[in-house]
C-alpha atoms as a PDB file:
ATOM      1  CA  UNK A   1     243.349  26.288 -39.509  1.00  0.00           C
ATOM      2  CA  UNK A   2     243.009  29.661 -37.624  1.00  0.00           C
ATOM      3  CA  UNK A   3     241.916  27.810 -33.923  1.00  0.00           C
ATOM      4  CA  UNK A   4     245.339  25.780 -34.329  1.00  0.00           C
ATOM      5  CA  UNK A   5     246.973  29.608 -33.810  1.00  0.00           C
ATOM      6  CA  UNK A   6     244.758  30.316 -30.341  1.00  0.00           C
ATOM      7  CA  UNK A   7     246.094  29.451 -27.715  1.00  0.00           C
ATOM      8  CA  UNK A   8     246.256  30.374 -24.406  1.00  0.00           C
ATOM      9  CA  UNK A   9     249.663  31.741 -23.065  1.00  0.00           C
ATOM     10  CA  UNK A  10     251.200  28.612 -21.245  1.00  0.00           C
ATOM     11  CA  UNK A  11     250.681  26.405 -24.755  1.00  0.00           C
ATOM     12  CA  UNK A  12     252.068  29.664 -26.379  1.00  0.00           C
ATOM     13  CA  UNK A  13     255.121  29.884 -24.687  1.00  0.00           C
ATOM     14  CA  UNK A  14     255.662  25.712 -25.508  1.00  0.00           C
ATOM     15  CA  UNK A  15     255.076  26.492 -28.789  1.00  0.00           C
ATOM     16  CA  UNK A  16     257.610  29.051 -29.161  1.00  0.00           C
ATOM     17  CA  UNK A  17     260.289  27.267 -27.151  1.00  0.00           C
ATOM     18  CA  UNK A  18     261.402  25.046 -30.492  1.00  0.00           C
ATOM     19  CA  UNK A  19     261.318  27.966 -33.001  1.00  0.00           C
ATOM     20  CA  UNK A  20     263.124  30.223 -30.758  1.00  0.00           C
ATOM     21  CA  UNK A  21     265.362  26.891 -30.377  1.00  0.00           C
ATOM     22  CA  UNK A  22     265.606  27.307 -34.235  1.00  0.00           C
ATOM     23  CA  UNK A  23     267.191  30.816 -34.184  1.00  0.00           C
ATOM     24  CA  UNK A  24     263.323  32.238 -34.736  1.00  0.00           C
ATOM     25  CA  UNK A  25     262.611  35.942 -33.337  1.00  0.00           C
ATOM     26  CA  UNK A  26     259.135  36.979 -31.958  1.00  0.00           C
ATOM     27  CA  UNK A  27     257.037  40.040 -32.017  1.00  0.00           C
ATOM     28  CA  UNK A  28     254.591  41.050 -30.288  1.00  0.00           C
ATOM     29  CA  UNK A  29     251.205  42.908 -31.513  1.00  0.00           C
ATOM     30  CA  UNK A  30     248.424  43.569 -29.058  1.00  0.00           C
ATOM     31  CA  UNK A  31     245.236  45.717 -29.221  1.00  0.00           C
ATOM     32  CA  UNK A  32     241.136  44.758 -28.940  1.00  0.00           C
ATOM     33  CA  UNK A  33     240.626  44.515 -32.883  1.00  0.00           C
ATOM     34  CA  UNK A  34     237.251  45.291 -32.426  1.00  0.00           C
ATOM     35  CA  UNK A  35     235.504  45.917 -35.961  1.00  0.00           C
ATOM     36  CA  UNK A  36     238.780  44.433 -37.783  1.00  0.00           C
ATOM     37  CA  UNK A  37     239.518  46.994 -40.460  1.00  0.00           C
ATOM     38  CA  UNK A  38     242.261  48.078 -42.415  1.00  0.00           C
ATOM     39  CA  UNK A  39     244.345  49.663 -40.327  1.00  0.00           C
ATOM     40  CA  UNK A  40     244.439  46.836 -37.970  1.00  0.00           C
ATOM     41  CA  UNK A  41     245.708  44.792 -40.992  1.00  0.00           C
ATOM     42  CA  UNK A  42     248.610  47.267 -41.665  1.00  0.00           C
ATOM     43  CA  UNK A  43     249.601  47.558 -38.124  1.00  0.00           C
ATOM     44  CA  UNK A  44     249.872  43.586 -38.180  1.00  0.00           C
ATOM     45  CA  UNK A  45     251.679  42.974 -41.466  1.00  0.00           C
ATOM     46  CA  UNK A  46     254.197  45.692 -40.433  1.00  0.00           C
ATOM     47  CA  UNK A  47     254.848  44.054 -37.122  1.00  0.00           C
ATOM     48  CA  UNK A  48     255.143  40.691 -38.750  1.00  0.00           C
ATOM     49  CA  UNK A  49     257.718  42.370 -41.058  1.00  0.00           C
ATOM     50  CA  UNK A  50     260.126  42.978 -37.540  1.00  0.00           C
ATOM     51  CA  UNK A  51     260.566  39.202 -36.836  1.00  0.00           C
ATOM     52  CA  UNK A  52     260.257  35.660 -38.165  1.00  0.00           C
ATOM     53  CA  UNK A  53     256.902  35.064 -36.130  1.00  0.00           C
ATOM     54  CA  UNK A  54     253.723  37.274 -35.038  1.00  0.00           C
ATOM     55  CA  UNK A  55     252.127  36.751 -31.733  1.00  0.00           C
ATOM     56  CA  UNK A  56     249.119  38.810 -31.222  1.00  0.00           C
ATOM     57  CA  UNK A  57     247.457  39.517 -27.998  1.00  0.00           C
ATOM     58  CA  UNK A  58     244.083  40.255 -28.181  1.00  0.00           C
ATOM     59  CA  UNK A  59     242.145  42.256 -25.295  1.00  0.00           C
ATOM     60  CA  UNK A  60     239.371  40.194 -23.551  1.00  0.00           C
ATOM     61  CA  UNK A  61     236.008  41.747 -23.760  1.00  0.00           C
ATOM     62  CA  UNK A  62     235.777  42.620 -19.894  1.00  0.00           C
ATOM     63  CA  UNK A  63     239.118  44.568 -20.809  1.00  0.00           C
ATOM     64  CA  UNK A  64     238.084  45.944 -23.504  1.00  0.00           C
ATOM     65  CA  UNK A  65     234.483  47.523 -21.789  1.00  0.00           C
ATOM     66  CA  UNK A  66     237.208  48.381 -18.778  1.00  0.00           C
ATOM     67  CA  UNK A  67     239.188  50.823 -21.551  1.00  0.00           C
ATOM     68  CA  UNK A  68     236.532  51.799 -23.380  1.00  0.00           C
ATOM     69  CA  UNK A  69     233.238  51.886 -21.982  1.00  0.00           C
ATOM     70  CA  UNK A  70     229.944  49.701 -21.377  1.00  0.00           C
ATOM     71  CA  UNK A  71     228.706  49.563 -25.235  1.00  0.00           C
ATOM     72  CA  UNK A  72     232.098  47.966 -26.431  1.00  0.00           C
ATOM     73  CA  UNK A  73     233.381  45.517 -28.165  1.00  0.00           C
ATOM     74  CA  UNK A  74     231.303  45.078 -30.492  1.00  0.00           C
ATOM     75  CA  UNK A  75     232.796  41.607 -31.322  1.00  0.00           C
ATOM     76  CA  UNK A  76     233.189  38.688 -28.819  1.00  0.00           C
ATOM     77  CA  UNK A  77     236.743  38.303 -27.988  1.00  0.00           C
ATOM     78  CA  UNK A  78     236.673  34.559 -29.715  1.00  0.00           C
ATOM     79  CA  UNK A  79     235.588  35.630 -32.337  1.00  0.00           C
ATOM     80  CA  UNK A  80     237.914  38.680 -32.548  1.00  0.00           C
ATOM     81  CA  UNK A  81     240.604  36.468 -32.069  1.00  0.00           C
ATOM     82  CA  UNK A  82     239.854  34.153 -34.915  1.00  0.00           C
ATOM     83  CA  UNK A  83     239.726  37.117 -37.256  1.00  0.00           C
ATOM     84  CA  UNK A  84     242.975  37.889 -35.970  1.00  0.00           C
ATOM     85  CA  UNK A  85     244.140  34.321 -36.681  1.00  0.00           C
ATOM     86  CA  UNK A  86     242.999  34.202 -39.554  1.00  0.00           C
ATOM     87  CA  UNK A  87     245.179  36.867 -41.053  1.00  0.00           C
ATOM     88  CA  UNK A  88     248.735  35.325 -43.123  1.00  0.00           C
ATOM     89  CA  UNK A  89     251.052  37.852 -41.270  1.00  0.00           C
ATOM     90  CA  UNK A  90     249.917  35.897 -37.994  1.00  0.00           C
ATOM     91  CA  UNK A  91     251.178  33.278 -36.313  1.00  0.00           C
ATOM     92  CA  UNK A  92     249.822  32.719 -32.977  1.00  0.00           C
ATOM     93  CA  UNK A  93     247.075  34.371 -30.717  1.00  0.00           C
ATOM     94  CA  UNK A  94     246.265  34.902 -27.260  1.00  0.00           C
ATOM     95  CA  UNK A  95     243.395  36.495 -25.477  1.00  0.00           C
ATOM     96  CA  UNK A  96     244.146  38.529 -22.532  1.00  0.00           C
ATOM     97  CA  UNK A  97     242.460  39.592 -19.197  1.00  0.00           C
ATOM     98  CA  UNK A  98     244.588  42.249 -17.577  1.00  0.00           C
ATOM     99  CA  UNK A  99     244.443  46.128 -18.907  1.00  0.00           C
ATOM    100  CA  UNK A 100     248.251  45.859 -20.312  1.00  0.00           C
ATOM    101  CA  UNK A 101     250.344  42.882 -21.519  1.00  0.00           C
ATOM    102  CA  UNK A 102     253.244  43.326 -19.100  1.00  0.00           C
ATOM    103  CA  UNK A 103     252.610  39.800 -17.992  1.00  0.00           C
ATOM    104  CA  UNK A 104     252.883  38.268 -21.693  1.00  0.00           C
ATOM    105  CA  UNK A 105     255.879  40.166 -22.330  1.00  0.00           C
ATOM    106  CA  UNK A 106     257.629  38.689 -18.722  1.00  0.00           C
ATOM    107  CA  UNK A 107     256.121  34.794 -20.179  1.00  0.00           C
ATOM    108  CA  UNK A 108     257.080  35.468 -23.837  1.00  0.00           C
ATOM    109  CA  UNK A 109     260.127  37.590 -23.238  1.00  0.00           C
ATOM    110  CA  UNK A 110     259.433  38.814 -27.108  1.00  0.00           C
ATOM    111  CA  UNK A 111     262.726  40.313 -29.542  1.00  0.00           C
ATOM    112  CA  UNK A 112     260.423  42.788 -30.093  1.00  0.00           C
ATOM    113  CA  UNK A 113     257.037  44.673 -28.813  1.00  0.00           C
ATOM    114  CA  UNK A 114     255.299  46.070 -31.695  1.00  0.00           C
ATOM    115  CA  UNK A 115     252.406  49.125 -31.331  1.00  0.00           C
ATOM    116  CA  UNK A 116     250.718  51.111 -33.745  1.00  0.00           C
ATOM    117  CA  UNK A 117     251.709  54.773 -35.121  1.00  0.00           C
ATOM    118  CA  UNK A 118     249.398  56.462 -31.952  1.00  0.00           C
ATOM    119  CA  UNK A 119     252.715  55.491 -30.365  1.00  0.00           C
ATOM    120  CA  UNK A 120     256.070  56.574 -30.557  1.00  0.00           C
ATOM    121  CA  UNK A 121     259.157  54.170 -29.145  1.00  0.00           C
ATOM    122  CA  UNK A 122     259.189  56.621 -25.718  1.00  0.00           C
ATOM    123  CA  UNK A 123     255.573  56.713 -25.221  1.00  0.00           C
ATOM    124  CA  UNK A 124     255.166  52.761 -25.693  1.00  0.00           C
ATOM    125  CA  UNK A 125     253.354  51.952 -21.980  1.00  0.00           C
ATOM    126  CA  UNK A 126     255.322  48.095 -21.687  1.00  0.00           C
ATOM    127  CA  UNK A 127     258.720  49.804 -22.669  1.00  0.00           C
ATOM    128  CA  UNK A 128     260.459  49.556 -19.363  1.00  0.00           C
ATOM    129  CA  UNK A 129     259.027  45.877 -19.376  1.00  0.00           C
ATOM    130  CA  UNK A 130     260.391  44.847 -22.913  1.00  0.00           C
ATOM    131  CA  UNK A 131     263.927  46.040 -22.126  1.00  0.00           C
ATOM    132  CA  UNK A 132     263.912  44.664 -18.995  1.00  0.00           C
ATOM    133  CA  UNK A 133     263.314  41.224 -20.616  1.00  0.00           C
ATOM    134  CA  UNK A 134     265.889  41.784 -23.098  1.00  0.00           C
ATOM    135  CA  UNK A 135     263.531  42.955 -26.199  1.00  0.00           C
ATOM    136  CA  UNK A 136     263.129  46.616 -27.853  1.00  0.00           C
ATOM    137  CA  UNK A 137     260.146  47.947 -29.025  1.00  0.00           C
ATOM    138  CA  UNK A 138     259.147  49.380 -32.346  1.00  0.00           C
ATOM    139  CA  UNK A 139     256.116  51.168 -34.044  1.00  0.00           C
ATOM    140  CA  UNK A 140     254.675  49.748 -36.872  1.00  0.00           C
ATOM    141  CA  UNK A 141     251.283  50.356 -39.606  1.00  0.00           C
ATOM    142  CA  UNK A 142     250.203  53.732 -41.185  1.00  0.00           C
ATOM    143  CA  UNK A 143     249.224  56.991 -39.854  1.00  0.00           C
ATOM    144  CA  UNK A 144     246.370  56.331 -37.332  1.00  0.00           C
ATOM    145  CA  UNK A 145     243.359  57.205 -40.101  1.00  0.00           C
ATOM    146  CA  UNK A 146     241.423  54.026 -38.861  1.00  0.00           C
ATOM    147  CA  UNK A 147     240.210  53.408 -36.034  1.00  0.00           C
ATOM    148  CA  UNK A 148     237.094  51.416 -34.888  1.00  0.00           C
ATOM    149  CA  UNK A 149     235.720  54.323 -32.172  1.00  0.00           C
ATOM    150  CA  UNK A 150     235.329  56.317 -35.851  1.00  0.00           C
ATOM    151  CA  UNK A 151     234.014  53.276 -37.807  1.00  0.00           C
ATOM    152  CA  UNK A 152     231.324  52.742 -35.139  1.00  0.00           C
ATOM    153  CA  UNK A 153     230.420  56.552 -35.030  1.00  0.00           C
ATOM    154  CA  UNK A 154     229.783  56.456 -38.731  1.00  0.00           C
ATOM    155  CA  UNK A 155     227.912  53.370 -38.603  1.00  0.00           C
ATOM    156  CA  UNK A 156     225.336  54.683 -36.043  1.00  0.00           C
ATOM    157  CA  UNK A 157     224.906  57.579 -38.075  1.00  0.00           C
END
């Protein structure tokens, strides 16, 4: 069921055309989701709880050693994805190449652009983007205890 919500971002945006044509609103949720763990889960759900449907980018590995360094992710980015997928609050997944998702926001043009509580509304980096295409952005999940960077630390321990 899960690979029937990847896709990449051309089939994406087809698949959104008919429920936006339905009156359907869109957020957006992006991050690496490396080590899925529960904080990833409430950052998700809360987004989901902004609009009728949850697309979530997911960082490609290349990005994701780009951001944060040689021995990361951990997890393949198809298999991070179908984690991701796999998830009820979710409704659709990408995987994405570039170091921001300024380019899925232009394709997607979402209602809203959803990132975690290490955010605030100002400090969002796509803001400018998201308002340009008509959206606003919002910060969802709980108070940034979780993180994989920890998870990993206490694991090599």
């Amino acid at each position: 069921m899960s690979a029937s919500k990847q896709l990449p971002l051309d089939a994406l945006v087809r698949a959104l055309g008919p429920l936006r044509a339905a009156g359907r609103t869109v957020a957006l949720a992006n991050g690496a989701f490396d080590l899925l763990h529960v904080g990833h889960v409430r950052y998700l759900q809360g987004a989901k709880e902004l609009a009728d449907v949850l697309v979530v980018a997911v960082n490609s590995d290349a990005s994701v050693r780009a951001a944060k360094g040689a021995d990361r992710p951990v997890i393949p980015d198809h298999e991070r994805a179908e984690l991701v997928a796999a998830l009820a609050c979710t409704d659709f997944v990408t995987v994405f190449e570039e170091p921001d998702v300024r380019h899925i926001i232009r394709a997607l043009k979402p209602d809203v652009h959803v990132k975690g509580t290490d955010y605030t509304p100002e400090t969002i980096p796509e803001r400018d983007e998201v308002i340009a295409n008509g959206g606003r952005v919002a910060v969802a999940g709980d108070p940034k205890d979780h993180s994989t960077t920890a998870l990993t630390r206490r694991l090599l321990r």
